[in-house]
C-alpha atoms as a PDB file:
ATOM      1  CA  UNK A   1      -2.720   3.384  17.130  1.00  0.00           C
ATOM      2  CA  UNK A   2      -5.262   0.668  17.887  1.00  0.00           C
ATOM      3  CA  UNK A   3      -5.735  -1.953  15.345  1.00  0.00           C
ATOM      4  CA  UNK A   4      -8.373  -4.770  15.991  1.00  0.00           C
ATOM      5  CA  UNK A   5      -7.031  -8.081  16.250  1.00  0.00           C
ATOM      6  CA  UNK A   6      -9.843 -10.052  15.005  1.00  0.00           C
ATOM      7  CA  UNK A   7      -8.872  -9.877  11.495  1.00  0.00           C
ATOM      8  CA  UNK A   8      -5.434  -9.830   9.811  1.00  0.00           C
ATOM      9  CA  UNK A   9      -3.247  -6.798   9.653  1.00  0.00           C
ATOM     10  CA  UNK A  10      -1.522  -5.239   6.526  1.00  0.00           C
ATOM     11  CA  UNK A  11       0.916  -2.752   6.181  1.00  0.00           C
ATOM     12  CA  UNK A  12       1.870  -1.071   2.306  1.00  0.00           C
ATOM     13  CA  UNK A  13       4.972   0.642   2.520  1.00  0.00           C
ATOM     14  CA  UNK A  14       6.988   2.926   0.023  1.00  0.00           C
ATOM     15  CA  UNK A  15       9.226   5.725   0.053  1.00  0.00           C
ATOM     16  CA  UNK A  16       6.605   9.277  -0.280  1.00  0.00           C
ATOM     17  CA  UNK A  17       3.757   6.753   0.418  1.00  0.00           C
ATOM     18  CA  UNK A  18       1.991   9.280  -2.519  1.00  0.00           C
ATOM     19  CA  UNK A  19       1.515   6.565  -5.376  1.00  0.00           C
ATOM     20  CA  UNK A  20       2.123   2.824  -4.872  1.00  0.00           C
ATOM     21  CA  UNK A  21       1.381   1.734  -1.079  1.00  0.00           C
ATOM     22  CA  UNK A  22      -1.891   4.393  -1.431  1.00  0.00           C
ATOM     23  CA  UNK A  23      -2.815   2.207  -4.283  1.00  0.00           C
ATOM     24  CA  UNK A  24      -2.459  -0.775  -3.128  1.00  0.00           C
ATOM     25  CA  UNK A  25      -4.615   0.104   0.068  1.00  0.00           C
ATOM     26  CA  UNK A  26      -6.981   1.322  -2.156  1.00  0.00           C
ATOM     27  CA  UNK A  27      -6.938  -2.132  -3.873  1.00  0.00           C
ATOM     28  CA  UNK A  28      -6.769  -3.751  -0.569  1.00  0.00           C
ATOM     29  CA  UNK A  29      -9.726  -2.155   0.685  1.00  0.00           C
ATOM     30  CA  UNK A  30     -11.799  -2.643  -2.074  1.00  0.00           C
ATOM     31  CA  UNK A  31     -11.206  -6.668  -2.452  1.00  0.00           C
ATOM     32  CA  UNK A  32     -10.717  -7.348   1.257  1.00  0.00           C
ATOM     33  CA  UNK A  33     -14.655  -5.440   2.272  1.00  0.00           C
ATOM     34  CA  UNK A  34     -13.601  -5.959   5.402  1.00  0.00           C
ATOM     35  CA  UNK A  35     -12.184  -9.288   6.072  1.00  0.00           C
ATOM     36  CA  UNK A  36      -8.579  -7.699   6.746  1.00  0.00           C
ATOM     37  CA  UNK A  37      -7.138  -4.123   8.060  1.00  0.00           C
ATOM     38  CA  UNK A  38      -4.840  -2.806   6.097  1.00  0.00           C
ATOM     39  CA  UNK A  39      -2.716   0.864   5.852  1.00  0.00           C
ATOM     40  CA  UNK A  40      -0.052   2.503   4.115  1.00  0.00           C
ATOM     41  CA  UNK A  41       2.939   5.091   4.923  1.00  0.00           C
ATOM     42  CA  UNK A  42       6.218   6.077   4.030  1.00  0.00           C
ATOM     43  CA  UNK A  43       9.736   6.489   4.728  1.00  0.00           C
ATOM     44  CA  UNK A  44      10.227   9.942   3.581  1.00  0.00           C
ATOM     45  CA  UNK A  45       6.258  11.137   2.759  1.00  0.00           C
ATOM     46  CA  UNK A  46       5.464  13.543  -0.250  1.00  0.00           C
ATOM     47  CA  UNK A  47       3.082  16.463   0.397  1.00  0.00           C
ATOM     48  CA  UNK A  48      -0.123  14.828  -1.655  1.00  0.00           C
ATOM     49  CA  UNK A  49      -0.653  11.954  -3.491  1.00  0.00           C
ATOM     50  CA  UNK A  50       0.490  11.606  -7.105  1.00  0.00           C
ATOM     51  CA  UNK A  51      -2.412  12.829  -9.277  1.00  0.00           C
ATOM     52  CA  UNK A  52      -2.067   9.996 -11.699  1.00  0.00           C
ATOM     53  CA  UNK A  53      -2.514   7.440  -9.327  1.00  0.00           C
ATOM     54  CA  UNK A  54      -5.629   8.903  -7.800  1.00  0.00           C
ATOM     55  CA  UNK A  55      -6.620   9.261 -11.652  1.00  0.00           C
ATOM     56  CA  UNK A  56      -5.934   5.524 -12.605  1.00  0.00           C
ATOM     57  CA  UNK A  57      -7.619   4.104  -8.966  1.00  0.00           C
ATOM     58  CA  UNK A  58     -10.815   6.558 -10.234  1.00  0.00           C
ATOM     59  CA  UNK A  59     -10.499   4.955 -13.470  1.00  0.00           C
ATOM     60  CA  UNK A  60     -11.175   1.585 -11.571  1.00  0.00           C
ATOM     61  CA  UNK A  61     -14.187   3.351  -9.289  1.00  0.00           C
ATOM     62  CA  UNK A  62     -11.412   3.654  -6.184  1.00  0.00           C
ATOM     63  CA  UNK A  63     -11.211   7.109  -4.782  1.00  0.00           C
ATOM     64  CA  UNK A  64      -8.251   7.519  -2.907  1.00  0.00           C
ATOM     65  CA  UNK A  65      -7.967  11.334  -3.326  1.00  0.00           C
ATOM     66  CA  UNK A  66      -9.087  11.874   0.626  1.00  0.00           C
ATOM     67  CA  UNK A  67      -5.964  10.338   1.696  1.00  0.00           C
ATOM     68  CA  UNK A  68      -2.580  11.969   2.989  1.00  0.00           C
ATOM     69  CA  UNK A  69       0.773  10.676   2.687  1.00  0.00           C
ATOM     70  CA  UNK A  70       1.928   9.955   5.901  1.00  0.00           C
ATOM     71  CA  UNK A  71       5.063   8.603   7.772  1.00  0.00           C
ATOM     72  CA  UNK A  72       4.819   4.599   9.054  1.00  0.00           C
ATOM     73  CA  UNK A  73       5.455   4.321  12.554  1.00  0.00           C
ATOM     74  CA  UNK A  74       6.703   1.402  15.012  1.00  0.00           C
ATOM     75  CA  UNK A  75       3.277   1.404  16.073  1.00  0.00           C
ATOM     76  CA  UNK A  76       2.263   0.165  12.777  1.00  0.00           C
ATOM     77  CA  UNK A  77       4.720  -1.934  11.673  1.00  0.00           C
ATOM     78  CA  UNK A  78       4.547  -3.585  14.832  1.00  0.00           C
ATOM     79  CA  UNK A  79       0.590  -4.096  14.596  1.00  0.00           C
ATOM     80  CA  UNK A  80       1.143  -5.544  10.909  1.00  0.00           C
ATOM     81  CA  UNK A  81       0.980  -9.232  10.674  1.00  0.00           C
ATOM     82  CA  UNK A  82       2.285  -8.576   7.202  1.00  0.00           C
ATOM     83  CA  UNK A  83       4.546  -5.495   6.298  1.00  0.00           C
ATOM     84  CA  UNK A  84       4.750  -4.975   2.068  1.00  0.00           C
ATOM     85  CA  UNK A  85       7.743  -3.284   0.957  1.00  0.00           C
ATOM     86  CA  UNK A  86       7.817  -1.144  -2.213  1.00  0.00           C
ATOM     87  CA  UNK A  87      10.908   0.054  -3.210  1.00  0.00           C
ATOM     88  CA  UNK A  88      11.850   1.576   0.251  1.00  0.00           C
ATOM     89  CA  UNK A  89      14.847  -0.094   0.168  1.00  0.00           C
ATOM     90  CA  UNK A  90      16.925   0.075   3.462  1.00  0.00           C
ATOM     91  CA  UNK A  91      14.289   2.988   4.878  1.00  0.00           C
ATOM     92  CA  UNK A  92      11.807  -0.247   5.118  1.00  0.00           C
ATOM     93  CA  UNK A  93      11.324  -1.580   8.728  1.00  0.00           C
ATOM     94  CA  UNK A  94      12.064  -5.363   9.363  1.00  0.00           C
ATOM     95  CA  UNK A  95      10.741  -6.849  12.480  1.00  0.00           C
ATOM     96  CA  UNK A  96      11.637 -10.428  13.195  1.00  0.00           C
ATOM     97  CA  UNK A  97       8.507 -12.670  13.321  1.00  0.00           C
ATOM     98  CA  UNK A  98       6.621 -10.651  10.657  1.00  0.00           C
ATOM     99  CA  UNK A  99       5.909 -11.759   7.503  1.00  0.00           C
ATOM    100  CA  UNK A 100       7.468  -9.475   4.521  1.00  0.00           C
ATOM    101  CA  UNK A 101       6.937  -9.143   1.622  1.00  0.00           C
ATOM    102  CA  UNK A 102       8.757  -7.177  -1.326  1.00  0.00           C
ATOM    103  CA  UNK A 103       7.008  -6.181  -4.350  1.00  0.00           C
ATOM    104  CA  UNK A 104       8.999  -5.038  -6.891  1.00  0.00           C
ATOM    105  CA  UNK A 105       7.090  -2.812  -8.907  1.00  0.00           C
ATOM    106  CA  UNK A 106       8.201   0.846 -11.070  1.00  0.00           C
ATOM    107  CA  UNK A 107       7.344   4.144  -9.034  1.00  0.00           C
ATOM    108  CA  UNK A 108       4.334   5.697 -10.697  1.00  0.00           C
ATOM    109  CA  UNK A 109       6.193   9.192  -9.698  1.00  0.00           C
ATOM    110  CA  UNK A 110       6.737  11.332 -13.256  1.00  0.00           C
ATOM    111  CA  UNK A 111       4.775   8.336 -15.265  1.00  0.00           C
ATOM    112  CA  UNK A 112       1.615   9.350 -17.566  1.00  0.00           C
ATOM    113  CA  UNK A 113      -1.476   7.686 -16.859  1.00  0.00           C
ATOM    114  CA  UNK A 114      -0.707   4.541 -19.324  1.00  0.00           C
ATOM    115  CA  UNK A 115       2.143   3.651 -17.642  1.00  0.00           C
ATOM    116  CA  UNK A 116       0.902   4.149 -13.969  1.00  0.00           C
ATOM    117  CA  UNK A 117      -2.202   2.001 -15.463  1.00  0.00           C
ATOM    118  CA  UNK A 118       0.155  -0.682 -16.066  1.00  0.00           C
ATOM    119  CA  UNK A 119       1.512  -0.358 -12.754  1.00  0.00           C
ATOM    120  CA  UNK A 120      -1.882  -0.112 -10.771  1.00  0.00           C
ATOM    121  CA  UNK A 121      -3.191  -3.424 -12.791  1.00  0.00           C
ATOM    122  CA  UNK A 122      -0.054  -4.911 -11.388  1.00  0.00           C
ATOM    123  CA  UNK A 123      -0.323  -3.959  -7.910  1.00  0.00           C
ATOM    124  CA  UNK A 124      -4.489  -5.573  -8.106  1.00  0.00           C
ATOM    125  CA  UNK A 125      -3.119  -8.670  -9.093  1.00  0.00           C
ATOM    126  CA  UNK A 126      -0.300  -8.529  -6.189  1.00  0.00           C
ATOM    127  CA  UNK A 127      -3.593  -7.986  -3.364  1.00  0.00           C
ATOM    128  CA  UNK A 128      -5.552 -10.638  -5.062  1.00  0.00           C
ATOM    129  CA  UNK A 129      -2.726 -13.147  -4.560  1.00  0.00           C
ATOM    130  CA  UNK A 130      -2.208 -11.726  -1.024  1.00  0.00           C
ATOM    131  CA  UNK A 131      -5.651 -12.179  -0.013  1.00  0.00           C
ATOM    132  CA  UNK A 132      -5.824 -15.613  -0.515  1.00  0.00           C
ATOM    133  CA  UNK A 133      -2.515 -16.011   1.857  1.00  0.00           C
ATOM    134  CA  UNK A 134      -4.212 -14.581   4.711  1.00  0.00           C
ATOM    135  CA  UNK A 135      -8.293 -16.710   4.203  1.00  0.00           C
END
């Protein structure tokens, strides 16, 4: 994995990397147009993502419903100049020197759209404030 290192690095993390970290790169992406790399990935990765997040990001005009859950890797984490943590628990790398951050926020997994809604407003605000952290 090569990551560019003229512009911060971001890693999203969560468990089936199928609903919040795929969000929140989607968010990322969006509000960062380009200042900042970011990508996502998962302790134990779910087949696709969850169809209500894809439906709430498309809500927002963010498609994420090209990507793949995947599994992080060292490679990433170590690349990261700042690793978020969503509910990953123990299964979430630490790597001394790198900034972490832990954002507590409710799985979208089995939620209807309202609630994952909630939860995708929530994670917008989160990239916002981590935006202006790494200007």
């Amino acid at each position: 994995m090569t990551i560019p290192s003229d512009r911060p690095a971001v890693l999203f993390l969560c468990v089936h990397n199928a609903g919040r970290s795929q969000m929140a790169l989607g968010w990322f992406e969006h509000l960062a147009a380009g200042r900042a790399h970011a990508w996502s990935g998962g302790s134990e990765p779910a087949d696709e993502l969850n169809p209500s997040a894809v439906a709430a990001m498309a809500e927002v005009g963010i498609d994420i419903a090209g990507a793949a859950p995947q599994r992080w890797t060292s490679d990433m984490v170590r690349a990261a100049d700042v690793v978020v943590t969503m509910g990953c628990g123990d299964s979430c790398p630490v790597v001394p020197g790198t900034r972490v951050e832990d954002w507590t926020l409710d799985d979208p997994a089995g939620q209807d759209l309202d609630a994952v809604r909630v939860i995708r407003d929530q994670i917008r605000a989160k990239v916002e404030q981590l935006l202006t952290t790494l200007d």
